[in-house]
C-alpha atoms as a PDB file:
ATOM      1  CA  UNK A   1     166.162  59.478  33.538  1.00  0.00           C
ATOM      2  CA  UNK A   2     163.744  56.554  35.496  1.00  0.00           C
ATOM      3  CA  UNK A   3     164.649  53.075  34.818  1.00  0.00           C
ATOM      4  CA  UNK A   4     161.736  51.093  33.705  1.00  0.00           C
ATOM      5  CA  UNK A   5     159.815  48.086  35.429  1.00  0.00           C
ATOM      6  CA  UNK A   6     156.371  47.817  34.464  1.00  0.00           C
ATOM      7  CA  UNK A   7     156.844  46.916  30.589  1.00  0.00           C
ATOM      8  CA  UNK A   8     154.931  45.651  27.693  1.00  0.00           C
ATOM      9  CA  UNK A   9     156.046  44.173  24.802  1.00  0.00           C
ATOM     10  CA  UNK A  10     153.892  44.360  21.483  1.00  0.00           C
ATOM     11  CA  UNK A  11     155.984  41.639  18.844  1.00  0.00           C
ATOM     12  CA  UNK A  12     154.625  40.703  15.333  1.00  0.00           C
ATOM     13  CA  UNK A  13     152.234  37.519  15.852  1.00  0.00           C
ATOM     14  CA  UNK A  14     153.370  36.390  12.232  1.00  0.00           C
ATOM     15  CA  UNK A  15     157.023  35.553  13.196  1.00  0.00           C
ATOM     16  CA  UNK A  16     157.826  33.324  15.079  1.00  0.00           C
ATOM     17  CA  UNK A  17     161.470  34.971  15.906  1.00  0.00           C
ATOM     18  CA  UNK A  18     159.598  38.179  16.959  1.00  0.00           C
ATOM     19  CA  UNK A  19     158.136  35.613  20.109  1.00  0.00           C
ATOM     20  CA  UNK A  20     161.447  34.090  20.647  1.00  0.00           C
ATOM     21  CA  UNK A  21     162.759  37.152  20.985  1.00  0.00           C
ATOM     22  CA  UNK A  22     160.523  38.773  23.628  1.00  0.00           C
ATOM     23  CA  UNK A  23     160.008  35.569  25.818  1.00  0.00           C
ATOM     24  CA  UNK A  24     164.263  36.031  26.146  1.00  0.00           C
ATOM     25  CA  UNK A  25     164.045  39.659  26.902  1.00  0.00           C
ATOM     26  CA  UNK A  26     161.839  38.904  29.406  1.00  0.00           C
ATOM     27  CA  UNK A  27     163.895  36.267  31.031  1.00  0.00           C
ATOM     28  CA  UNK A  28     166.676  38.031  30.834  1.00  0.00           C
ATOM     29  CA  UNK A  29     165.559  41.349  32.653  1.00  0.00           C
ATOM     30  CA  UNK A  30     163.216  39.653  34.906  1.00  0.00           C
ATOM     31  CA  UNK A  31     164.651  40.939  38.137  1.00  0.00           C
ATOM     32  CA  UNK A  32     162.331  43.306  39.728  1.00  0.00           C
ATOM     33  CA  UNK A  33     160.350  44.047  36.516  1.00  0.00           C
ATOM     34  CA  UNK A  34     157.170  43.441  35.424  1.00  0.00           C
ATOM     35  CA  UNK A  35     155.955  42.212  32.038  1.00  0.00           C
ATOM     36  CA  UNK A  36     153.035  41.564  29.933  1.00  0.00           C
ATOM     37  CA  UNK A  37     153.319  40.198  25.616  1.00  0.00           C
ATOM     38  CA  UNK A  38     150.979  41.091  23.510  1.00  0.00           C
ATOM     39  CA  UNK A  39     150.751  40.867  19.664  1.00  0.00           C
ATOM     40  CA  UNK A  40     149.038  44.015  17.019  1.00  0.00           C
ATOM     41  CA  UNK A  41     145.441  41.435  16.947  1.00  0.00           C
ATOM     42  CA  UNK A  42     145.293  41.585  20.856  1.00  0.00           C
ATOM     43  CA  UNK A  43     146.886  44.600  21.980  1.00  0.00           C
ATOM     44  CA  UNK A  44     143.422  46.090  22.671  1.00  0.00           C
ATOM     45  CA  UNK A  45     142.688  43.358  25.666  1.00  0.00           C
ATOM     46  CA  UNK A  46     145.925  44.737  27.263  1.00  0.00           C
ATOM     47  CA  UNK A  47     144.351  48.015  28.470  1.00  0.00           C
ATOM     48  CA  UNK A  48     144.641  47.612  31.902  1.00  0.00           C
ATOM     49  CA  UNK A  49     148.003  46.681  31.935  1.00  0.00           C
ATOM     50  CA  UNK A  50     149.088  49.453  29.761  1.00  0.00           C
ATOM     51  CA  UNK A  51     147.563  51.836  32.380  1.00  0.00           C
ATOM     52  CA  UNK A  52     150.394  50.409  34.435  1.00  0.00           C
ATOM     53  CA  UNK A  53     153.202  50.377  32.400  1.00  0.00           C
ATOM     54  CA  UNK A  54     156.216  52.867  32.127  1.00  0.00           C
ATOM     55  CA  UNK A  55     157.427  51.187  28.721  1.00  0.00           C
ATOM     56  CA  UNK A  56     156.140  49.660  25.489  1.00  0.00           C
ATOM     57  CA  UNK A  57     158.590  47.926  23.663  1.00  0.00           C
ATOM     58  CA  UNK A  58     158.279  46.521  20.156  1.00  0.00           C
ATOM     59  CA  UNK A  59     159.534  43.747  18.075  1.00  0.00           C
ATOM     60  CA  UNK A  60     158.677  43.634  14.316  1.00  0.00           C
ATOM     61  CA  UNK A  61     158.536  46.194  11.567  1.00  0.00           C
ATOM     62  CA  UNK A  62     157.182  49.756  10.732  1.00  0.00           C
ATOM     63  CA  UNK A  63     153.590  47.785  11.417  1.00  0.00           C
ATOM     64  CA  UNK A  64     154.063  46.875  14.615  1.00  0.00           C
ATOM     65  CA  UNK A  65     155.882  50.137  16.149  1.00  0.00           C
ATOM     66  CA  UNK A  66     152.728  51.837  14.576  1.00  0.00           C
ATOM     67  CA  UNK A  67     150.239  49.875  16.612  1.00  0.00           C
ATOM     68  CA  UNK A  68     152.233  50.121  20.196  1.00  0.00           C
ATOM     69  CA  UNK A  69     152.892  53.772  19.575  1.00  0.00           C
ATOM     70  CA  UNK A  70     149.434  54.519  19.035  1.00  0.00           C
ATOM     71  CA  UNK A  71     148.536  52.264  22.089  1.00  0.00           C
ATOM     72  CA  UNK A  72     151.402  53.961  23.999  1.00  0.00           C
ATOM     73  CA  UNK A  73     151.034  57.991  22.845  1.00  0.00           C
ATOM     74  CA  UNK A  74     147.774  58.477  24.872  1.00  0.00           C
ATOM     75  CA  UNK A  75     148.736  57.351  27.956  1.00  0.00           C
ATOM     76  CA  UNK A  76     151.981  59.424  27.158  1.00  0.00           C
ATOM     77  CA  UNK A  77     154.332  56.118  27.711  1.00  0.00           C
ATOM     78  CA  UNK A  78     157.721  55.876  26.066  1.00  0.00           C
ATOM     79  CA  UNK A  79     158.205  53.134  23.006  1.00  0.00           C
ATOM     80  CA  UNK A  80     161.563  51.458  22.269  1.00  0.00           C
ATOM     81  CA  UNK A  81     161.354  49.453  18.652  1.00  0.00           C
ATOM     82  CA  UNK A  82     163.093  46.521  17.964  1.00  0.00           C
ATOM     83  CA  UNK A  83     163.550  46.340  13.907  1.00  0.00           C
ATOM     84  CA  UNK A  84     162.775  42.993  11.992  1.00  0.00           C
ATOM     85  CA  UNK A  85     162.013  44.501   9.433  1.00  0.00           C
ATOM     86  CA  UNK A  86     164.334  45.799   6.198  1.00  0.00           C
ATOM     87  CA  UNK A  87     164.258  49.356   6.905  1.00  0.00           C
ATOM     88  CA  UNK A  88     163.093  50.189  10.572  1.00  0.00           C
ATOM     89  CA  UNK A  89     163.416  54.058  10.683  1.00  0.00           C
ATOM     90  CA  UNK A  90     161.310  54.197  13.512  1.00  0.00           C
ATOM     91  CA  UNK A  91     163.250  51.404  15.616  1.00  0.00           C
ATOM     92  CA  UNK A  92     166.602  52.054  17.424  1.00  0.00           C
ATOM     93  CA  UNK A  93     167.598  48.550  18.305  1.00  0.00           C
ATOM     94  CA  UNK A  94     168.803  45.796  15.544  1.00  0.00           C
ATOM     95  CA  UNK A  95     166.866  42.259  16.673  1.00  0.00           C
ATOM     96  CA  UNK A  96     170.270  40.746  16.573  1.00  0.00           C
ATOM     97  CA  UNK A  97     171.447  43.068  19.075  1.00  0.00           C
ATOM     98  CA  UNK A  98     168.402  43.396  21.495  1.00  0.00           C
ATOM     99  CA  UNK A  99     169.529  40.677  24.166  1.00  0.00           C
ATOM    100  CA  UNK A 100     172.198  42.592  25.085  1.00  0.00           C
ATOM    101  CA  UNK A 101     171.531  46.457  24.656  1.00  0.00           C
ATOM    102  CA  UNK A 102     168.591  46.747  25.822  1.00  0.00           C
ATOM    103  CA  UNK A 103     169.513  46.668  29.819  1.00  0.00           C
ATOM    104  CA  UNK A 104     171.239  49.592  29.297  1.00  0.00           C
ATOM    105  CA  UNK A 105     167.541  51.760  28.117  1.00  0.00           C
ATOM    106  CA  UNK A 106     165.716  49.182  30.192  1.00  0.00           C
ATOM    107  CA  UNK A 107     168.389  51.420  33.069  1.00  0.00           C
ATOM    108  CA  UNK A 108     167.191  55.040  32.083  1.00  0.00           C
ATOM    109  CA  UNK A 109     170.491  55.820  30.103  1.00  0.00           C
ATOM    110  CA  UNK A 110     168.129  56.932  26.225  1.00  0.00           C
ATOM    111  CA  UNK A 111     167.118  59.985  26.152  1.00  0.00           C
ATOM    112  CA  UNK A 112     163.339  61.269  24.525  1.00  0.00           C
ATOM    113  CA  UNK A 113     162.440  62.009  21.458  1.00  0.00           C
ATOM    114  CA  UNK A 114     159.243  63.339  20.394  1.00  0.00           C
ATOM    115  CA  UNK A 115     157.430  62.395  17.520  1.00  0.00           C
ATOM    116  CA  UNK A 116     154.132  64.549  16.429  1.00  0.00           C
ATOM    117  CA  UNK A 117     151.167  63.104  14.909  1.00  0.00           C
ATOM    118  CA  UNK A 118     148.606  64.465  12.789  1.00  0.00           C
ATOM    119  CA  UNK A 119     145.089  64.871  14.133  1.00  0.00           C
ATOM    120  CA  UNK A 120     142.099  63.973  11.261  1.00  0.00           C
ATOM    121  CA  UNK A 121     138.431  64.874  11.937  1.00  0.00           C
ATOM    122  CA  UNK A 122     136.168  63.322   9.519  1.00  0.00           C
ATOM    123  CA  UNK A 123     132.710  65.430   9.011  1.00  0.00           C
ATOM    124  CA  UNK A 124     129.182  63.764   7.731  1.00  0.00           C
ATOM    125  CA  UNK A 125     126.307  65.485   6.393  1.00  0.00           C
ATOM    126  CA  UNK A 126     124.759  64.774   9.996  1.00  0.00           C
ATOM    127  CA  UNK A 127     126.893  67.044  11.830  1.00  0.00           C
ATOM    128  CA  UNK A 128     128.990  64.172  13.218  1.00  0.00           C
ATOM    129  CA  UNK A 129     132.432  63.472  13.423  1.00  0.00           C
ATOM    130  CA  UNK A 130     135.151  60.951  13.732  1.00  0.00           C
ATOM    131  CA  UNK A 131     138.334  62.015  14.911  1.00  0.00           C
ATOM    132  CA  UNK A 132     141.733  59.924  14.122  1.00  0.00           C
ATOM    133  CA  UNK A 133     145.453  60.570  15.204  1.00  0.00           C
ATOM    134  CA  UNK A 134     148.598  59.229  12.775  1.00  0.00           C
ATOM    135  CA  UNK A 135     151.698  59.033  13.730  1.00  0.00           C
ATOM    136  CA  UNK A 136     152.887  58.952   9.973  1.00  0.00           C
ATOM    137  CA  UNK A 137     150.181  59.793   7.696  1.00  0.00           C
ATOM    138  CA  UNK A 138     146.395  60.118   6.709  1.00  0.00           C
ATOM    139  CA  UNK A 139     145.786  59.075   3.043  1.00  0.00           C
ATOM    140  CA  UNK A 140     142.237  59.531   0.981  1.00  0.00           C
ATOM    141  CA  UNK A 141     142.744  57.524  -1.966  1.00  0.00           C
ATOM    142  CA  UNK A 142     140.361  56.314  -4.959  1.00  0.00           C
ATOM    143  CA  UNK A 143     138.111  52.624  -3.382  1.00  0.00           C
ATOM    144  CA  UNK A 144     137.732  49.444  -5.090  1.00  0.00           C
ATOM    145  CA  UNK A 145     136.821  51.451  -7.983  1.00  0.00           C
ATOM    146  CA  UNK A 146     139.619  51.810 -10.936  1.00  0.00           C
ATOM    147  CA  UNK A 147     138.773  55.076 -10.763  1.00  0.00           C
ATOM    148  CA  UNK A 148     140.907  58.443 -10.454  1.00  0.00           C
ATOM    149  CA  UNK A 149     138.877  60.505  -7.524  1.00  0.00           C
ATOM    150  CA  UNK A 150     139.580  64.516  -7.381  1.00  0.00           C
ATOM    151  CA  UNK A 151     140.240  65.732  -3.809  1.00  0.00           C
ATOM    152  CA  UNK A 152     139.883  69.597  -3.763  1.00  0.00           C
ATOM    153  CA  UNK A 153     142.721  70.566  -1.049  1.00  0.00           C
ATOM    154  CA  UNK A 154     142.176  73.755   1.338  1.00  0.00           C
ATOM    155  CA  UNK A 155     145.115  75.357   3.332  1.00  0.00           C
ATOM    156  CA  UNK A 156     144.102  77.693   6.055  1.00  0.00           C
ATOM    157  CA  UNK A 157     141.518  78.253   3.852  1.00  0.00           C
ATOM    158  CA  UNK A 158     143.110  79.240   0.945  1.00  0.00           C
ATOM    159  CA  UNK A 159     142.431  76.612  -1.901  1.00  0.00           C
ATOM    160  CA  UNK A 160     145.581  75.341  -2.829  1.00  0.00           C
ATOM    161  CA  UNK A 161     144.743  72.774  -5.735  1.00  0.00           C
ATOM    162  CA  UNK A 162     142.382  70.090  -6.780  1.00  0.00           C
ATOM    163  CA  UNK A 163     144.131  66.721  -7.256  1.00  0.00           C
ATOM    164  CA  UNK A 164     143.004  64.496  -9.949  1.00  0.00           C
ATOM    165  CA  UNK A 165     144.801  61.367  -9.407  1.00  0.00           C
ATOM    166  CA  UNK A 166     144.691  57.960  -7.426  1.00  0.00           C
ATOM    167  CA  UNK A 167     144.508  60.501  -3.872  1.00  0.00           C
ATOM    168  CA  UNK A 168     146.165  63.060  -1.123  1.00  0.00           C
ATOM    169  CA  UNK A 169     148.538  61.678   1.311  1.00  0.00           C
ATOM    170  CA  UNK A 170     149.201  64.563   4.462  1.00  0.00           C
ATOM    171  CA  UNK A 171     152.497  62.887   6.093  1.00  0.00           C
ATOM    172  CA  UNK A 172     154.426  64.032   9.474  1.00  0.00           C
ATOM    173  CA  UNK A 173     157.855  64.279   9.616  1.00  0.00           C
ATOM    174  CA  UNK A 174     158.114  60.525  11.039  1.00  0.00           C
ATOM    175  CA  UNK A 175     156.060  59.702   7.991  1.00  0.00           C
ATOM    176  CA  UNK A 176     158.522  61.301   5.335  1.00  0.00           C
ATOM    177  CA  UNK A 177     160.084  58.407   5.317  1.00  0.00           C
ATOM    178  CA  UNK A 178     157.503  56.443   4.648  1.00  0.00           C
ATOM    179  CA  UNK A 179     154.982  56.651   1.500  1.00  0.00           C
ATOM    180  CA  UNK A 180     155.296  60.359   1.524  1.00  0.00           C
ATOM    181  CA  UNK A 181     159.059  59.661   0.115  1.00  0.00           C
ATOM    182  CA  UNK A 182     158.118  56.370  -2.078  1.00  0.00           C
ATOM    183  CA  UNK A 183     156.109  58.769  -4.166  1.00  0.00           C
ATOM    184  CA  UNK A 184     159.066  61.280  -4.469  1.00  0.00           C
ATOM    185  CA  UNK A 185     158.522  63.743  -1.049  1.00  0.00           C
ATOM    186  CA  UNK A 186     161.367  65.143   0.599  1.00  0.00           C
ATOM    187  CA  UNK A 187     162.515  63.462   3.967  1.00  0.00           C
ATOM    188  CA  UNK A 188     162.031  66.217   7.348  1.00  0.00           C
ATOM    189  CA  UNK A 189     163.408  66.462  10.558  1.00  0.00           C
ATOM    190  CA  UNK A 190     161.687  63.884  12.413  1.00  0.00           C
ATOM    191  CA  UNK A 191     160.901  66.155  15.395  1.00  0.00           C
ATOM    192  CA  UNK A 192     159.408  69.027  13.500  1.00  0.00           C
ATOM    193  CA  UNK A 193     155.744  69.718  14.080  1.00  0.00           C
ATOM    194  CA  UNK A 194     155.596  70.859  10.172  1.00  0.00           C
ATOM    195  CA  UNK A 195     154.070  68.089   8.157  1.00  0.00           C
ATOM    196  CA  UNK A 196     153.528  67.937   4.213  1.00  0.00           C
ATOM    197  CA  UNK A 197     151.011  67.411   1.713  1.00  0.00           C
ATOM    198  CA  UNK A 198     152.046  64.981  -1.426  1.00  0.00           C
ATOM    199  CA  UNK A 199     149.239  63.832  -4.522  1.00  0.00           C
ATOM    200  CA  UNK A 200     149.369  60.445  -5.391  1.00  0.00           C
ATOM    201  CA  UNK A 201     149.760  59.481  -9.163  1.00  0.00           C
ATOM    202  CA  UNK A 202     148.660  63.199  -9.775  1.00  0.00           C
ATOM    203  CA  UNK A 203     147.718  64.291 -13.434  1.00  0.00           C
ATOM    204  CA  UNK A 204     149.095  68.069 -11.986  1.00  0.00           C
ATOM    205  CA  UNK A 205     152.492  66.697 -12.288  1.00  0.00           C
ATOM    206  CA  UNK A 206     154.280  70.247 -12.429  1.00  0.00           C
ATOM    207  CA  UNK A 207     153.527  70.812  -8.584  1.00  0.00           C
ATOM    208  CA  UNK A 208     154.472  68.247  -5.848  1.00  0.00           C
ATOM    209  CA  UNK A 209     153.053  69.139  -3.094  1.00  0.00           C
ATOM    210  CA  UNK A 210     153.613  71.728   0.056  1.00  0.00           C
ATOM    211  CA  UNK A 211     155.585  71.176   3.208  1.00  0.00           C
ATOM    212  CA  UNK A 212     153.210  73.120   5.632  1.00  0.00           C
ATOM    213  CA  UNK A 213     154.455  75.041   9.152  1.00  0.00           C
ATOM    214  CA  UNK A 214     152.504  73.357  12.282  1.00  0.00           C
ATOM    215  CA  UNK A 215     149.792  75.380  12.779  1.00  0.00           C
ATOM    216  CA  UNK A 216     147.920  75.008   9.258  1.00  0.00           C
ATOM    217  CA  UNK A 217     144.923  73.753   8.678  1.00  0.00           C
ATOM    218  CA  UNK A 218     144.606  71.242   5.940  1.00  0.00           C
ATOM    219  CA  UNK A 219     140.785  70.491   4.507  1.00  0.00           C
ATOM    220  CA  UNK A 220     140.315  68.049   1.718  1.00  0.00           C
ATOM    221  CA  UNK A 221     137.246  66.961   0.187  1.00  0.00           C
ATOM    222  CA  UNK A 222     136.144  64.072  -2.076  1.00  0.00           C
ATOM    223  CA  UNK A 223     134.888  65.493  -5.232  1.00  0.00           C
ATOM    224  CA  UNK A 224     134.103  62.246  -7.230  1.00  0.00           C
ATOM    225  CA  UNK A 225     131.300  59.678  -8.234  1.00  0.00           C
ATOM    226  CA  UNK A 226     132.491  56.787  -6.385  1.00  0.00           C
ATOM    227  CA  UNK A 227     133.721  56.274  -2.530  1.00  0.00           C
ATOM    228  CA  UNK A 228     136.826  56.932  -1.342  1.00  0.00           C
ATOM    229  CA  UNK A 229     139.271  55.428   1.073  1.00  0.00           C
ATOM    230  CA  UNK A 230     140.968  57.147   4.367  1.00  0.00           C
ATOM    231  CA  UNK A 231     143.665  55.485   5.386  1.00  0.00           C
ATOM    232  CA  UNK A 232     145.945  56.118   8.806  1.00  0.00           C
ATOM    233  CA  UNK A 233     148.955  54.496   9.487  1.00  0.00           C
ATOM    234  CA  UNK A 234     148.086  51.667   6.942  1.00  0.00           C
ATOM    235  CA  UNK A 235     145.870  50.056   9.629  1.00  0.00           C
ATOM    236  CA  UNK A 236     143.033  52.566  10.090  1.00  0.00           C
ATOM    237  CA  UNK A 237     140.352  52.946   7.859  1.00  0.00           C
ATOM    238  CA  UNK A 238     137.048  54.390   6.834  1.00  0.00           C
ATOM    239  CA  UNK A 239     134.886  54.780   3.756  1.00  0.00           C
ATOM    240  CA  UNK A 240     134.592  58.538   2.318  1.00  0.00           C
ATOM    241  CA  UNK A 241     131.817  59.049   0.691  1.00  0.00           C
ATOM    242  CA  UNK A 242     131.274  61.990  -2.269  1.00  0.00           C
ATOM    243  CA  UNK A 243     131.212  65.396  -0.837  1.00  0.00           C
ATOM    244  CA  UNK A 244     132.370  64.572   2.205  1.00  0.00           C
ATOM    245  CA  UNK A 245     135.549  66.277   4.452  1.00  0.00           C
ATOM    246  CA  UNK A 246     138.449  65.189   5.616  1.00  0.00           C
ATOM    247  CA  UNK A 247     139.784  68.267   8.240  1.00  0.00           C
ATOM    248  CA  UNK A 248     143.566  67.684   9.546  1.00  0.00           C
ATOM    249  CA  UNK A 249     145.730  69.167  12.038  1.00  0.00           C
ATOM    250  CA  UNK A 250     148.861  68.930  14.333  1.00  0.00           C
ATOM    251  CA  UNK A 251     147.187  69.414  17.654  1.00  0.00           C
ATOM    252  CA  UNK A 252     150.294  68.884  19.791  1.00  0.00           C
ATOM    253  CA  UNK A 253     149.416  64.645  20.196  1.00  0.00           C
ATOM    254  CA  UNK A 254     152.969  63.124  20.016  1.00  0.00           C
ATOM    255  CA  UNK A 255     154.812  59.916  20.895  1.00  0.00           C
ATOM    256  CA  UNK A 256     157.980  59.634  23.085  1.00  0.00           C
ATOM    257  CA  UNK A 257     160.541  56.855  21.759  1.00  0.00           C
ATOM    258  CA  UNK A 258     163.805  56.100  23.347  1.00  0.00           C
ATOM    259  CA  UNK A 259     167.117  56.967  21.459  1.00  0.00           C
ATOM    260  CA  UNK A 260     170.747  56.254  22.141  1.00  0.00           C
ATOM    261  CA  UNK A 261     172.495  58.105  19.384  1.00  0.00           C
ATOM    262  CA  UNK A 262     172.386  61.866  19.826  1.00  0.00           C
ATOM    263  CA  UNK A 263     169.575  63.425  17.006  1.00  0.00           C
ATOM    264  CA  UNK A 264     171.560  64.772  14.264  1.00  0.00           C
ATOM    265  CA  UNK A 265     173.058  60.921  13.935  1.00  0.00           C
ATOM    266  CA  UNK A 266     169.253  60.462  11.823  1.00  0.00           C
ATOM    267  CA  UNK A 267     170.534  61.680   8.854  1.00  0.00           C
ATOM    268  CA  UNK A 268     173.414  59.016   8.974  1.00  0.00           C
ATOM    269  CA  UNK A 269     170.810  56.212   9.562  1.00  0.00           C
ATOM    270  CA  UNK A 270     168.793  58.069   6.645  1.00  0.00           C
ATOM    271  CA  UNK A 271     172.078  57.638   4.214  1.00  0.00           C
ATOM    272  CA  UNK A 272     172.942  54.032   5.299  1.00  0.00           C
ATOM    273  CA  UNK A 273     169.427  52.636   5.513  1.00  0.00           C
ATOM    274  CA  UNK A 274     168.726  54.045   1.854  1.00  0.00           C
ATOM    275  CA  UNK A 275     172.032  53.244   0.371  1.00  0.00           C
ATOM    276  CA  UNK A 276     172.639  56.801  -0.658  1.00  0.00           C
ATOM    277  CA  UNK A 277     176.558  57.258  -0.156  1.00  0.00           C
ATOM    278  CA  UNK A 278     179.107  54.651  -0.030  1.00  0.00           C
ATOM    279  CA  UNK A 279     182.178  54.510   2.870  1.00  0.00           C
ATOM    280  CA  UNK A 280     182.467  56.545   5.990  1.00  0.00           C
ATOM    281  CA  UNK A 281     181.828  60.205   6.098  1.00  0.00           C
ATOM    282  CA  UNK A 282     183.939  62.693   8.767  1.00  0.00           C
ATOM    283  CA  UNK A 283     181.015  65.356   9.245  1.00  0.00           C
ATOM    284  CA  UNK A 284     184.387  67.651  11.032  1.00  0.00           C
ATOM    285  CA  UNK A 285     186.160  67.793   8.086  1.00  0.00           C
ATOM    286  CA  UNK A 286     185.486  70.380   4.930  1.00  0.00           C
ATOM    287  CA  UNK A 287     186.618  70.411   1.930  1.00  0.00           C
ATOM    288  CA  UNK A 288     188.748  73.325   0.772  1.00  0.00           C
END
């Protein structure tokens, strides 16, 4: 693998660690390299040095690896998060530990890991459209209004169910782990291209969604009185209004991070990070 000189780092404005931390990265690895900071409010003015870069590094939470990878994915440059966060499932690096491990990634040792996104077109009466990628989900959710909205859902189009609820949330793999599994989904492999569909506070309790293969075709339109949300990535939004169609695919957009541990160590990370066993586990051994 390349080693990596021309890097950006995207850190959490709000914390004042985050800073710290990425003003000593860069004086540690200064030799020969080239950096530029940024934070998630002015990561846009930092286009033209992301057309030079070979790496995006982050330092914060699930937030701020959201905003560099979708900064990073179309210019198809590899991210490396730093967690300072609680949970971090899309970080490989502990902040704690960052000073010193990261020479050895900064050297070309990770390997890459693809992540898939989800691609949303939303259609207006007018014949326009707005297209949006997500790295871990698109929502359509009830507005201001206190309000349940019903969002007819169409699978290759096949109607599969009208929710009546507080909303739809489609999720990628990455985004399992995310609000797709605070409302009860199951968790994927993170580099499938299959992706799921989850209702939010759903009156159809009995049915819990679908987990969908990657070349479906997921429609969903608002059927209510009063506007509804889309959300994407929890940063990106728009106002649906009645009638209107939310179209969503995995086109193939993806983003490369840099990993360490070999892939099948995720479900590991899955079981510590959520608490879910207690001790050490020998995956070699069975039980007779």
């Amino acid at each position: 693998m390349p080693s990596y000189h021309n890097i950006g780092i995207v850190h959490n404005g709000e914390l004042a660690e985050a800073a710290e931390l990425a003003r000593k990265l860069t004086a540690t690895y200064d030799d020969g390299r080239n950096w530029w900071l940024a934070t998630q409010s002015n990561l846009d003015e930092q286009a033209d040095n992301l057309l030079k870069s070979d790496l995006v590094i982050t330092i914060g939470g699930d937030g701020t690896i959201l905003r560099g990878a979708h900064a990073a994915a179309s210019r198809d440059i590899p991210v490396l998060g730093v967690n300072m966060g609680r949970v971090g499932f899309m970080s490989d690096i502990e902040n704690r530990n960052a000073v010193d491990e990261i020479g050895w990634y900064l050297d070309g040792n990770a390997r890459i890991e693809q992540r898939f996104m989800l691609n949303a077109v939303i259609s207006d009466s007018n014949g326009e459209s707005n297209q949006i990628l997500a790295l871990n989900d698109v929502t359509v959710a009830r507005g201001a209004a206190l309000r349940v909205i019903e969002v007819s859902t169409v699978v290759d189009g096949v109607h599969l169910a009208t929710y009546r609820g507080d909303g739809v949330v489609v999720s990628t793999a990455t985004g399992s782990t995310g609000y797709s599994l605070a409302l009860g989904g199951p968790v994927m492999d993170p580099t499938s291209r299959d992706f799921l569909v989850k209702p939010i506070a759903s009156h159809m309790s009995q049915f819990g969604g679908a987990v969908l293969q990657a070349s479906s075709t997921v429609e969903l339109t608002v059927e209510a009185y009063e506007d509804a949300t889309l959300n994407a990535d929890g940063f990106i939004d728009h106002t649906l209004s009645a009638g209107q169609t939310v179209t969503i695919t995995q086109a193939g957009d993806y983003v490369s991070f840099l990993r360490r541990k070999p892939a099948a160590d995720f479900w590991g990370d899955l079981s510590r990070r959520l608490e879910l066993r207690k001790g050490s586990v020998n995956s070699s051994r069975r039980r007779r």
